[in-house]
N, C-alpha and C. Protein backbone atom coordinates (compact mmCIF):
# COMPACT_ATOMS: atom_id res chain seq x y z
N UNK A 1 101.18 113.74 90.76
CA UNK A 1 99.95 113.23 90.15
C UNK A 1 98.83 113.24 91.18
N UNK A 2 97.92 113.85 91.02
CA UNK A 2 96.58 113.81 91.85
C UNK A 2 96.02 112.41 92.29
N UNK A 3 96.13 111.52 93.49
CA UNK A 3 95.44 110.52 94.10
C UNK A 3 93.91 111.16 93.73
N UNK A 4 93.23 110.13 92.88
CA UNK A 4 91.93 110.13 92.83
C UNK A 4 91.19 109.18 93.99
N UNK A 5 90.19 110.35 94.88
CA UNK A 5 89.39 110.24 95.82
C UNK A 5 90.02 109.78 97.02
N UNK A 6 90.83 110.18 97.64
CA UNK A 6 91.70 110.31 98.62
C UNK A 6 91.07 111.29 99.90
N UNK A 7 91.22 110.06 101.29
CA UNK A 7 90.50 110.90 101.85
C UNK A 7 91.43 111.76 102.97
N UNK A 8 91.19 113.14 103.02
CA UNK A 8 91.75 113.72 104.08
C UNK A 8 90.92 114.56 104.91
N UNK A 9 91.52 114.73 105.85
CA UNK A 9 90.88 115.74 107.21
C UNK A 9 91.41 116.17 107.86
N UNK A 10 91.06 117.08 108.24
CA UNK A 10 91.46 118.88 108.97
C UNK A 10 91.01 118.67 110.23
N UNK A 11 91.97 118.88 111.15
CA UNK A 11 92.22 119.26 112.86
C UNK A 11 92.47 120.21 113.04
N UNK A 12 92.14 121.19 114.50
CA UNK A 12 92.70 121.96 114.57
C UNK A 12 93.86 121.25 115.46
N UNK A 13 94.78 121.52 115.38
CA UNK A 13 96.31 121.05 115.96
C UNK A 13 96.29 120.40 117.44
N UNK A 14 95.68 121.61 118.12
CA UNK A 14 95.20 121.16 119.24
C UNK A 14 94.84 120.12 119.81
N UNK A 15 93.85 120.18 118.91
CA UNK A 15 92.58 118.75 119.12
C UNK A 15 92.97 117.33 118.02
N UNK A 16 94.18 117.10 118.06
CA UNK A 16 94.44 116.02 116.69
C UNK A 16 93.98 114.98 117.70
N UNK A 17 93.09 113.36 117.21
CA UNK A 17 93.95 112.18 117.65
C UNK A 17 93.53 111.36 116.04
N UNK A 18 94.48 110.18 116.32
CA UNK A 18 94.66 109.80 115.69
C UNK A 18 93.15 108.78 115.43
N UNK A 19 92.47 108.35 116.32
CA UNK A 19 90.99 107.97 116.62
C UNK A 19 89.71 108.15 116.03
N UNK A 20 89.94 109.82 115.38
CA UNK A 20 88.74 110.39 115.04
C UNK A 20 88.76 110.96 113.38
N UNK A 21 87.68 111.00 113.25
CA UNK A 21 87.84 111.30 111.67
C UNK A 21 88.11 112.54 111.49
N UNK A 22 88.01 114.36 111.94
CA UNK A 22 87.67 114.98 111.52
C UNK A 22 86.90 115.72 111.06
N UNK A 23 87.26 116.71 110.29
CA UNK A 23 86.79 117.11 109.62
C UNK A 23 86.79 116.78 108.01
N UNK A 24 85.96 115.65 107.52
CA UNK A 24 86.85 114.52 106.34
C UNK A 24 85.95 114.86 105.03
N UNK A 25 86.83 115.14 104.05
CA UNK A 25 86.47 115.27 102.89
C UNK A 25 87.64 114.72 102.01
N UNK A 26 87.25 114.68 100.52
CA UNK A 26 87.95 113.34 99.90
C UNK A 26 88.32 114.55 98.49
N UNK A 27 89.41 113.78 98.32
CA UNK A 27 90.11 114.55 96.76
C UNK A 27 89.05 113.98 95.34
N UNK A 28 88.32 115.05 95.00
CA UNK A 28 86.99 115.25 94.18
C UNK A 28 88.09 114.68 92.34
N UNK A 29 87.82 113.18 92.30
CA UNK A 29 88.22 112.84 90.83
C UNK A 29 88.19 113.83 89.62
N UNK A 30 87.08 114.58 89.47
CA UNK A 30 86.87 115.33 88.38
C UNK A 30 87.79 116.31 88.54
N UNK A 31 87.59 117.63 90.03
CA UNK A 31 88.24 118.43 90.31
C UNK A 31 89.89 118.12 90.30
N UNK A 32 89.98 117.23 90.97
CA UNK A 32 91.23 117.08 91.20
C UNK A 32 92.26 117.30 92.33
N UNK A 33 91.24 117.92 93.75
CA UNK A 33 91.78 118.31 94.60
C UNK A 33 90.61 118.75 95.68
N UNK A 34 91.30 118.55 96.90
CA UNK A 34 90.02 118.63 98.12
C UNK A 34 89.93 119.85 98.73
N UNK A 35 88.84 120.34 99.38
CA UNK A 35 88.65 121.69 99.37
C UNK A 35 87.12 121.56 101.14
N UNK A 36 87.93 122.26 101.72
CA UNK A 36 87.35 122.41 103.16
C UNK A 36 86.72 124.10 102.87
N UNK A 37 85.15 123.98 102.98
CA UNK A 37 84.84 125.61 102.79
C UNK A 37 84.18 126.07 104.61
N UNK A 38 84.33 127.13 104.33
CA UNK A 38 83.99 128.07 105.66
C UNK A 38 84.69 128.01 107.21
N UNK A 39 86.20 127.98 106.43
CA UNK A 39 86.92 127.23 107.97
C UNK A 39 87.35 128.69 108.33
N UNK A 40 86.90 128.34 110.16
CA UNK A 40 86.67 129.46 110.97
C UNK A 40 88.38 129.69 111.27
N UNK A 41 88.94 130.85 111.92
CA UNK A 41 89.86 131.53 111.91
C UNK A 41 90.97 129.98 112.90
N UNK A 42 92.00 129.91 112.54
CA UNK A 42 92.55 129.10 113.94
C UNK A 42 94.02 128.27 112.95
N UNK A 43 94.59 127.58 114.16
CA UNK A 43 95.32 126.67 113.40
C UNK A 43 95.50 125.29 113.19
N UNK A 44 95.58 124.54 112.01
CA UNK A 44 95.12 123.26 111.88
C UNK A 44 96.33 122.34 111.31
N UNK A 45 95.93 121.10 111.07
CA UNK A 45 96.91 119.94 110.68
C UNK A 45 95.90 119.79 109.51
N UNK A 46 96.56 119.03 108.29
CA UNK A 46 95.61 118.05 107.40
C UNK A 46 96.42 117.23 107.22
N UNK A 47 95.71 116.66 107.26
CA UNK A 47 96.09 114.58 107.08
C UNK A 47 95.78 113.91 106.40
N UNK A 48 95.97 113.39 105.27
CA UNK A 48 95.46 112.21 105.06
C UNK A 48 95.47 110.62 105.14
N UNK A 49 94.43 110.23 104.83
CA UNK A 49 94.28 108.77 105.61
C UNK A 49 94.65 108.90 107.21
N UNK A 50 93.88 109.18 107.56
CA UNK A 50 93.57 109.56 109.01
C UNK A 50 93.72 107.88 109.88
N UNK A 51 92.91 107.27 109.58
CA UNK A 51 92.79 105.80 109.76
C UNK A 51 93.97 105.35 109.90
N UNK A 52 95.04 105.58 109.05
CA UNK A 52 96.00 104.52 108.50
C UNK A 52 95.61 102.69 108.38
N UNK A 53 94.51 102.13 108.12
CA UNK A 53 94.27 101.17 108.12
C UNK A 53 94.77 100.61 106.67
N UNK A 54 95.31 98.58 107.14
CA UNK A 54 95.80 98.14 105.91
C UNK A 54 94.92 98.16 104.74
N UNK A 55 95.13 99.21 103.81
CA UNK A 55 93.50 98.94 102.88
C UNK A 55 94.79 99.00 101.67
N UNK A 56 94.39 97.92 100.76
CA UNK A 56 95.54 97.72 99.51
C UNK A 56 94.72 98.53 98.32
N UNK A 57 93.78 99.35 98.63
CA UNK A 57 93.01 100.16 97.28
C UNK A 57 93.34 100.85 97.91
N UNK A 58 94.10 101.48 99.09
CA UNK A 58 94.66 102.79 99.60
C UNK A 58 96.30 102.98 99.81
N UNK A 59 96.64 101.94 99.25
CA UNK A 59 98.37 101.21 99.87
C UNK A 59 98.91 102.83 100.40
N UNK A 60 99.01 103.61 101.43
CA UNK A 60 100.05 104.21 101.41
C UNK A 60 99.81 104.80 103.04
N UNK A 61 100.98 105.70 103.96
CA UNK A 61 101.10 105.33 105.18
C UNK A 61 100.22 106.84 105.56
N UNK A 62 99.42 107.15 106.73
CA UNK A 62 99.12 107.74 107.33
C UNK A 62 100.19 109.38 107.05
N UNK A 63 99.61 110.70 106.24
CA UNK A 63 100.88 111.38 105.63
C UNK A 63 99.84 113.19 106.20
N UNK A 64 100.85 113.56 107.07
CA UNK A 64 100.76 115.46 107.22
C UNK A 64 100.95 115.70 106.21
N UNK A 65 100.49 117.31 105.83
CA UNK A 65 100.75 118.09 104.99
C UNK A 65 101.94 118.57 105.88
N UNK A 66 103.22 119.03 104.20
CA UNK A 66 103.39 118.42 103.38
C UNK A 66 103.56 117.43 102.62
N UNK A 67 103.76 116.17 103.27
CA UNK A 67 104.43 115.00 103.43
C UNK A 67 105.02 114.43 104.65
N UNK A 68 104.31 114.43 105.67
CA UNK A 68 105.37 114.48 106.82
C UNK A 68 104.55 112.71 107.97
N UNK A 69 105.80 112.51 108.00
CA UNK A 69 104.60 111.04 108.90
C UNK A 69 103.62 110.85 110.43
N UNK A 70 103.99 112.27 111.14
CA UNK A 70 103.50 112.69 112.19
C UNK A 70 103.12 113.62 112.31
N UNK A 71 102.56 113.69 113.24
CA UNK A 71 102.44 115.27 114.11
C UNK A 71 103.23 116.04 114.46
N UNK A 72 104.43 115.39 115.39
CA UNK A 72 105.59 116.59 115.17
C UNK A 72 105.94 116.80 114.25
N UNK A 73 105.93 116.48 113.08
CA UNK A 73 106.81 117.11 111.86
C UNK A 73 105.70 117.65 110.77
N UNK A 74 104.76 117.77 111.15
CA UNK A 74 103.54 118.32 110.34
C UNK A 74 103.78 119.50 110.47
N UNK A 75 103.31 120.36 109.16
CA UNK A 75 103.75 121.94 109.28
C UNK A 75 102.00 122.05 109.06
N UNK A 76 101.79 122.97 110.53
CA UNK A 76 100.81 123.63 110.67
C UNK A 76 100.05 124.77 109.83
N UNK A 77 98.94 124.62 109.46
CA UNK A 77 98.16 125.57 108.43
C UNK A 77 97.61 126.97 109.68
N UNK A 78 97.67 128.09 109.48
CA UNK A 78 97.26 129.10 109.97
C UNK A 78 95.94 129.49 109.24
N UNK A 79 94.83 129.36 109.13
CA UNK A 79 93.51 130.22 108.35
C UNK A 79 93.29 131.57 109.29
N UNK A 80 93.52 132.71 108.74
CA UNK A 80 92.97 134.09 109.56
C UNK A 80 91.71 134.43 108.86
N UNK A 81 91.12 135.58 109.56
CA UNK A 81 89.94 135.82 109.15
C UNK A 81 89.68 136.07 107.65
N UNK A 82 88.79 135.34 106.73
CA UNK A 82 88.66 136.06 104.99
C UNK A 82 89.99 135.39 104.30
N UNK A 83 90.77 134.93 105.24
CA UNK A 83 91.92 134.20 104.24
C UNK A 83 91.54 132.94 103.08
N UNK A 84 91.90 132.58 101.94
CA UNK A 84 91.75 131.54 101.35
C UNK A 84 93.17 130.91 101.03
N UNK A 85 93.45 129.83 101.09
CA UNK A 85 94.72 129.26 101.01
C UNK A 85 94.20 128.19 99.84
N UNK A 86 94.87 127.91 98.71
CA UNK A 86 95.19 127.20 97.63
C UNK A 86 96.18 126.26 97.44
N UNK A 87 97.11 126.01 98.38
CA UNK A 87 98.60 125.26 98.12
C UNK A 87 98.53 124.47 98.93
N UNK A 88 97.58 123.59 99.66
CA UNK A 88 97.75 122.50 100.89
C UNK A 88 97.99 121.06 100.18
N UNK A 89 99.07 121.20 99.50
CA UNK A 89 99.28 120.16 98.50
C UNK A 89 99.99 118.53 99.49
N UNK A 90 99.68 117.70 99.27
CA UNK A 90 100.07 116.81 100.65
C UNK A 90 100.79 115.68 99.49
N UNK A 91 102.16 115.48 99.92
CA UNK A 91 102.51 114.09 99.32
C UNK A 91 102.64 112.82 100.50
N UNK A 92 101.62 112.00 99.81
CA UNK A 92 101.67 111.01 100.52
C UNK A 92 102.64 109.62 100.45
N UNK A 93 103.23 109.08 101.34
CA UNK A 93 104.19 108.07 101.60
C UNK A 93 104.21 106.75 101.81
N UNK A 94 104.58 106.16 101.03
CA UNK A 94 103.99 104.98 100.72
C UNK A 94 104.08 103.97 101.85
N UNK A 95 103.48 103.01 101.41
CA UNK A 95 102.82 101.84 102.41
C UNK A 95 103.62 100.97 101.80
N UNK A 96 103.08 99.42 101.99
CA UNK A 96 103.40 98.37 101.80
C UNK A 96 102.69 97.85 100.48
N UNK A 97 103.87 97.32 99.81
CA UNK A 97 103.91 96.96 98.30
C UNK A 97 102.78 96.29 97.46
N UNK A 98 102.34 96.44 96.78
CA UNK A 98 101.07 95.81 96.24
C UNK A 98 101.30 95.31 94.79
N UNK A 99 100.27 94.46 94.43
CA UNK A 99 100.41 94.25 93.17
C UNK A 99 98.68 93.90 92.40
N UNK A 100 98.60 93.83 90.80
CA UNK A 100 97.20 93.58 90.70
C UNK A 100 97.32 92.10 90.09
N UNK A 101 95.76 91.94 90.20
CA UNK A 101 95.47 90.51 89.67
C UNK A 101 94.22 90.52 88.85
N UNK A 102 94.19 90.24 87.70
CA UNK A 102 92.87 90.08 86.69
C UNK A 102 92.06 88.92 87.12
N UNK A 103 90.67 89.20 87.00
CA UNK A 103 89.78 88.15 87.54
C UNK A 103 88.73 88.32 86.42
N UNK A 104 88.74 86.58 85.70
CA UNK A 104 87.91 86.93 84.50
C UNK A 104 86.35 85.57 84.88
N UNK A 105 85.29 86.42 84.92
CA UNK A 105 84.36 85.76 85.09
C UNK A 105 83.55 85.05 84.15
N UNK A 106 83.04 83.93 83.92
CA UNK A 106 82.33 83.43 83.01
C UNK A 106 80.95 83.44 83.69
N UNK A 107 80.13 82.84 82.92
CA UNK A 107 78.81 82.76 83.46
C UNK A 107 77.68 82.34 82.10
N UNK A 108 76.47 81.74 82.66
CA UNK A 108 75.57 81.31 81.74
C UNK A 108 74.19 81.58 82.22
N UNK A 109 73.20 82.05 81.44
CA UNK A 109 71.74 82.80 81.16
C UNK A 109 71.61 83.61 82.48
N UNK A 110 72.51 84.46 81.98
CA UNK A 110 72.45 85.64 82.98
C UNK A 110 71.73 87.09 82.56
N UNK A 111 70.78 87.87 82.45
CA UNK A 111 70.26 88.58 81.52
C UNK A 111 71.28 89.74 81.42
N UNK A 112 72.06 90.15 82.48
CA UNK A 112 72.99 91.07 82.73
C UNK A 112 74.51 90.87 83.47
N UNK A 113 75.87 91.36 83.19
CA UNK A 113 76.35 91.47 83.68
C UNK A 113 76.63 91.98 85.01
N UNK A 114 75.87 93.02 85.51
CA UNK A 114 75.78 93.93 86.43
C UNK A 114 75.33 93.15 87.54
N UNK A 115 74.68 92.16 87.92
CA UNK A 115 74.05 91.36 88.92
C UNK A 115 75.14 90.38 89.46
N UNK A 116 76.62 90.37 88.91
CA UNK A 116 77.77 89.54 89.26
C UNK A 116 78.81 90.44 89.85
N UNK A 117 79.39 89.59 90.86
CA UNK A 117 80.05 90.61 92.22
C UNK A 117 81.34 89.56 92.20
N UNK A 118 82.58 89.94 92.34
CA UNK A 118 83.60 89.45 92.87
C UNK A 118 84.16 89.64 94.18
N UNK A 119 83.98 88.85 94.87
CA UNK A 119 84.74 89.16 96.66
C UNK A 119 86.03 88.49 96.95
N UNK A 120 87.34 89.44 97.57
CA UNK A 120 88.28 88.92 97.81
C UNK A 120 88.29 88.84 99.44
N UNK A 121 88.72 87.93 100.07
CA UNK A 121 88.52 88.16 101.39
C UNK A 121 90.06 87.86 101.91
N UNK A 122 90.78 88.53 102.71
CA UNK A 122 91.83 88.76 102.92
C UNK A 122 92.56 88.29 104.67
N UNK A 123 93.37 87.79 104.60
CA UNK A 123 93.82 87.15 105.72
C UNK A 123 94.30 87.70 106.99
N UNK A 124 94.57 89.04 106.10
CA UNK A 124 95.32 90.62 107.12
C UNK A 124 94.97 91.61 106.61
N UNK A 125 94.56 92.78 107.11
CA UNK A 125 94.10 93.94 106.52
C UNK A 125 92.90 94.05 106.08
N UNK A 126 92.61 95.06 104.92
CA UNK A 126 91.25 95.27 104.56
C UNK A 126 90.90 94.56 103.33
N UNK A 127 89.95 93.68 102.76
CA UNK A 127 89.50 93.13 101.77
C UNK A 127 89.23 94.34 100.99
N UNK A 128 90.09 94.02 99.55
CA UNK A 128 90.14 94.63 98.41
C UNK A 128 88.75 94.63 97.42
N UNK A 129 88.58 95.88 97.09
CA UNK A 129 87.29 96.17 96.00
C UNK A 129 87.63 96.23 94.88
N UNK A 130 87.04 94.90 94.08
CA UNK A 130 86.93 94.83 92.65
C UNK A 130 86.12 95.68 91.99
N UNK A 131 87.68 96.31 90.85
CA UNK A 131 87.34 97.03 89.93
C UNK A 131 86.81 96.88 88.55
N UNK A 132 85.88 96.47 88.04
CA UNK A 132 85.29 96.72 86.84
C UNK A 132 85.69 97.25 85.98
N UNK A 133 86.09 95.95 84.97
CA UNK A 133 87.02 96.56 83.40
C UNK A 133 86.45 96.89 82.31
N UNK A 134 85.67 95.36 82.27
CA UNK A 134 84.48 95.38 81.25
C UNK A 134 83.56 94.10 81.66
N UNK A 135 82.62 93.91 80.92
CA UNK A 135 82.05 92.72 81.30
C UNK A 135 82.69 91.58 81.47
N UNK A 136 82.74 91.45 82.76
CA UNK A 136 82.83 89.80 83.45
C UNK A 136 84.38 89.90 83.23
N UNK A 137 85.42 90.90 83.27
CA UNK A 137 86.67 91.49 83.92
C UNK A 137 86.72 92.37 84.43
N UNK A 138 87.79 92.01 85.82
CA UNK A 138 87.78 92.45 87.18
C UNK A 138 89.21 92.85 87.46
N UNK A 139 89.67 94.14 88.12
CA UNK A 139 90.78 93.71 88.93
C UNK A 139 90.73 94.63 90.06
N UNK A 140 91.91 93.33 90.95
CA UNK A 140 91.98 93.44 92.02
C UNK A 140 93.08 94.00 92.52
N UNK A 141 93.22 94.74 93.56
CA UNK A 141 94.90 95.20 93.95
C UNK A 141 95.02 94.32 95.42
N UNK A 142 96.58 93.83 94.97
CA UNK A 142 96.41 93.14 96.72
C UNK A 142 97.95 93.24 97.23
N UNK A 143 97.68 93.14 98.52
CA UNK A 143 98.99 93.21 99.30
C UNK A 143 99.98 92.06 99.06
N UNK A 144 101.35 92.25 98.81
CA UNK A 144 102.24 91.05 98.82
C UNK A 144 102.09 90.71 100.52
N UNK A 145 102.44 89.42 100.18
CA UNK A 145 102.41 88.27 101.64
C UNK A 145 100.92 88.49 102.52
N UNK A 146 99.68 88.56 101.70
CA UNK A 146 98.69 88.39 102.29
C UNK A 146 97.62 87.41 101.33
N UNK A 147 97.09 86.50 101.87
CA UNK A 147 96.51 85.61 101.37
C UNK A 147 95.03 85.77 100.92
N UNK A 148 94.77 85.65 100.09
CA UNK A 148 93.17 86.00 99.48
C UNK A 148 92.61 84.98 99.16
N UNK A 149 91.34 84.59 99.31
CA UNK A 149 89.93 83.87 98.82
C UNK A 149 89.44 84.38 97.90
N UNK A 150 89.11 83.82 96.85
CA UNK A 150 88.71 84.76 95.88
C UNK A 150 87.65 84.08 95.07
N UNK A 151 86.08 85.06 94.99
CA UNK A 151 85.27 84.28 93.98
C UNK A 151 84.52 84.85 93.99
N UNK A 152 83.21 84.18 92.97
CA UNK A 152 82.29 85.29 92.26
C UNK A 152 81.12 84.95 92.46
N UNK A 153 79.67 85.97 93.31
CA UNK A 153 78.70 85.34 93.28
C UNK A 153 77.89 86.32 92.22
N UNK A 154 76.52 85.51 92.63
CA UNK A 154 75.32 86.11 91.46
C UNK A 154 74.10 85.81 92.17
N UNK A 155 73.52 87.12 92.30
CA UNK A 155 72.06 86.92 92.83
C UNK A 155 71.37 86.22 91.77
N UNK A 156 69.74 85.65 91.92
CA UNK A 156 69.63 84.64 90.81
C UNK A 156 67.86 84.90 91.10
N UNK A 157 67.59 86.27 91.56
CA UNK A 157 65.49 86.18 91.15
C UNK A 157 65.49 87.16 92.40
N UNK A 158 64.36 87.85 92.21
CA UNK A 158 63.54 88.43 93.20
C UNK A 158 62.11 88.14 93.66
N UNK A 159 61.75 88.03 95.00
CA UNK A 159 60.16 87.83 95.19
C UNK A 159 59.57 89.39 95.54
N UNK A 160 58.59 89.79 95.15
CA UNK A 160 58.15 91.02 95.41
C UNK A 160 56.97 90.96 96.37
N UNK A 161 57.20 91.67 97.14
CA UNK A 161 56.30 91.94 98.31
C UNK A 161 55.87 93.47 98.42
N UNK A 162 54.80 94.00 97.49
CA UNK A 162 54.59 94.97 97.17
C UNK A 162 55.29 95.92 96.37
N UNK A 163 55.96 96.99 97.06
CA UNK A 163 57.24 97.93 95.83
C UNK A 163 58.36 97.35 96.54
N UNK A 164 58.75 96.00 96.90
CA UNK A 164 59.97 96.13 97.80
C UNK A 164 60.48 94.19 96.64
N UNK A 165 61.53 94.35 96.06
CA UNK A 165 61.76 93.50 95.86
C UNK A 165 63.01 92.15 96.54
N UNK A 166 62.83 91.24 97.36
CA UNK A 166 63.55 90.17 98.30
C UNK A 166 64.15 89.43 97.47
N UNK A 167 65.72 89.14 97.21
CA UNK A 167 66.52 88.20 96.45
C UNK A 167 65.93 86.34 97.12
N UNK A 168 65.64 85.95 96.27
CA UNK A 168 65.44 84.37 96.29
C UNK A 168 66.15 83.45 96.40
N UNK A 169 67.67 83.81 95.93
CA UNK A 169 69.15 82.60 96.05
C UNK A 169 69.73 83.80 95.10
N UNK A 170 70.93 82.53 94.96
CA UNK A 170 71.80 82.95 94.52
C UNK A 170 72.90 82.05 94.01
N UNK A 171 74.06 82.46 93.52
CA UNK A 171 74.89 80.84 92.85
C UNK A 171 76.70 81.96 92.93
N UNK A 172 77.14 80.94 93.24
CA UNK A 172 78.80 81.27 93.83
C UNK A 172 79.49 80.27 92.82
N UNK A 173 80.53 80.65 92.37
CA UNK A 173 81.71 80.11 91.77
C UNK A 173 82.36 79.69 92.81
N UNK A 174 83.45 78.44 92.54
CA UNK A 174 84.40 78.06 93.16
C UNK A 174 85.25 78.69 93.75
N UNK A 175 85.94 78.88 95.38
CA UNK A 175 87.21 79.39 95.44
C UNK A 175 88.52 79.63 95.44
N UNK A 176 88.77 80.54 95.43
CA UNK A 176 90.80 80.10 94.32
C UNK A 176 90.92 80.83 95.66
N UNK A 177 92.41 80.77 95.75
CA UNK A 177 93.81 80.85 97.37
C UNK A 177 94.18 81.76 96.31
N UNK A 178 94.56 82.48 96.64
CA UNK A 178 95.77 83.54 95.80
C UNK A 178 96.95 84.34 96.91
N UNK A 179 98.26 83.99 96.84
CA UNK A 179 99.04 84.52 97.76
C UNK A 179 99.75 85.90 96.92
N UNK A 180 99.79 87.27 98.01
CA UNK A 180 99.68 88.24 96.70
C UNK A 180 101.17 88.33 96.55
N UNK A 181 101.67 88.03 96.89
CA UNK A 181 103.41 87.60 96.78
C UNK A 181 103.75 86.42 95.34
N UNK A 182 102.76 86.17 94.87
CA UNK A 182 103.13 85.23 94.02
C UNK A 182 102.64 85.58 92.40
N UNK A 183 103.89 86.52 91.93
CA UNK A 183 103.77 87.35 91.01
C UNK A 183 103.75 86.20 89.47
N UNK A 184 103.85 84.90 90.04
CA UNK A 184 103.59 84.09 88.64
C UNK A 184 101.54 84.07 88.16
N UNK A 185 101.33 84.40 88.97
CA UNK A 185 99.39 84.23 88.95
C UNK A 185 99.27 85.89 88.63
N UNK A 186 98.83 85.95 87.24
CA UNK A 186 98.34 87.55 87.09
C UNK A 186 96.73 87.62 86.76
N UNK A 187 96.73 86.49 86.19
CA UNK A 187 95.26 86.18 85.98
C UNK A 187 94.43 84.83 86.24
N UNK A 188 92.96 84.86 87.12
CA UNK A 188 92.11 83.85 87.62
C UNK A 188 90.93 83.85 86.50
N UNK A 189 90.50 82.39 86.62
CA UNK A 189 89.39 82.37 86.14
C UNK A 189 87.98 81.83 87.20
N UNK A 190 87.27 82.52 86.90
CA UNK A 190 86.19 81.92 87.73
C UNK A 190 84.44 81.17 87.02
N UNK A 191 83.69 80.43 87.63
CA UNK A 191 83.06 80.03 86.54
C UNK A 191 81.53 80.20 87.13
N UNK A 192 80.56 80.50 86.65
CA UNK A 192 79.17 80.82 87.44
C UNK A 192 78.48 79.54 86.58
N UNK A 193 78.48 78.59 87.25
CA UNK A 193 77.37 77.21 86.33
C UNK A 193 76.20 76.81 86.30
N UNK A 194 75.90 77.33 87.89
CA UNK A 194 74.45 76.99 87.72
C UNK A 194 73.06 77.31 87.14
N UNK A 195 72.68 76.31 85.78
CA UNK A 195 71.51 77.19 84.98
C UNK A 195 70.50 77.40 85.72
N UNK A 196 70.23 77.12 87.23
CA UNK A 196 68.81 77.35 87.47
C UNK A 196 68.13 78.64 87.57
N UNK A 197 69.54 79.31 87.90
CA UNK A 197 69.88 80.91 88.04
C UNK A 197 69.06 81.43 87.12
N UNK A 198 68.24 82.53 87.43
CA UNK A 198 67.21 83.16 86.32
C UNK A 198 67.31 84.74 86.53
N UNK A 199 66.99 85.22 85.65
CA UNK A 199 66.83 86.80 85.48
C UNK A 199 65.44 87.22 86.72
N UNK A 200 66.11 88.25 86.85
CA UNK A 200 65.41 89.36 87.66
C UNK A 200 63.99 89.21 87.02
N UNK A 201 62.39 88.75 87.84
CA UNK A 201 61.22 89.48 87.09
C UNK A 201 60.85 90.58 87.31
N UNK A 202 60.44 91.35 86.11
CA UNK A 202 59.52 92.66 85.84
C UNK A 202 58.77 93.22 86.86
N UNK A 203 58.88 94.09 87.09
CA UNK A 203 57.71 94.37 88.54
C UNK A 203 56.93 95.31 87.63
């Protein structure tokens, strides 16, 4: 199955570390597959998730083409001159276990949904990006045995200072603990109360 937007990058073999990004381009959702154009004659590694950093919207381990967890066991790509290669198909190897969590937001005289943000902030690793279901539902993917903060703010006015518009406040929901190991919690509620909160003005 095609990882949608998956990022990988091309070394030449030589020159790998594990430090640097590459040459980094990402597996294209629509297309379905990532594509390095005008690569000069030589021989290379591709990798993805170069980083290997704990990111639970990426759960999976640092992976060579074909599938391989290093450098020594990476099978090297040859490009010769005018060659095009089509098959750099990479299976990647999983990470550490994850699970999701629904986050359902309420809120009052809000003119739009779109002006409300959910932030998880995470105890180890990388803080997870809420995904947008529908209005004012969210989910989240998170690592088992890592602890999350979890809640919802809302910008609440702009002051305009010519064409440049400056947020004025803003209003935060309460925060919930969520341990992602604790597969009895599938769904949070969160609550946005404060009416002083006003719509964006017209510029």
């Amino acid at each position: 199955m095609p990882l949608e937007n998956a990022d990988v990058a091309l070394f030449r073999k030589d020159r790998y570390k594990e430090t640097d990004m590459g040459w980094w381009e990402f597996q294209d959702a629509e297309k379905g597959y990532f594509e390095f154009d005008h690569v000069t004659p030589g021989t290379y590694v591709v990798v993805f998730h170069n980083s290997n950093r704990a990111d639970p919207d990426i759960p999976y381990s640092r992976s060579f083409y074909p599938g391989r967890p290093d450098l020594e066991t990476a099978l090297p790509i040859t490009v010769e001159e005018g060659q095009q290669i089509l098959d750099a198909d990479i299976h990647v190897i999983s990470g550490p276990p994850t699970r999701l969590l629904t986050v359902r937001v309420n809120w009052s005289e809000s003119p739009t949904p779109d002006d409300v943000y959910v932030t998880a902030r995470a105890n180890a690793g990388d803080n997870p990006l809420a995904k947008k279901l529908s209005p004012g539902v969210y989910q989240l993917t998170l690592f088992r045995g890592v602890l999350y903060t979890i809640f919802a703010e809302q910008d609440c006015g702009l002051r305009w200072e010519g064409n440049t518009g400056i947020p004025i406040g803003g209003r935060e929901s309460g925060r919930i603990e969520i341990n992602g190991s604790d597969n009895r919690t599938a769904e949070i509620t969160l609550s946005l109360k404060d009416k002083t909160c006003k719509p964006y003005p017209a510029h």
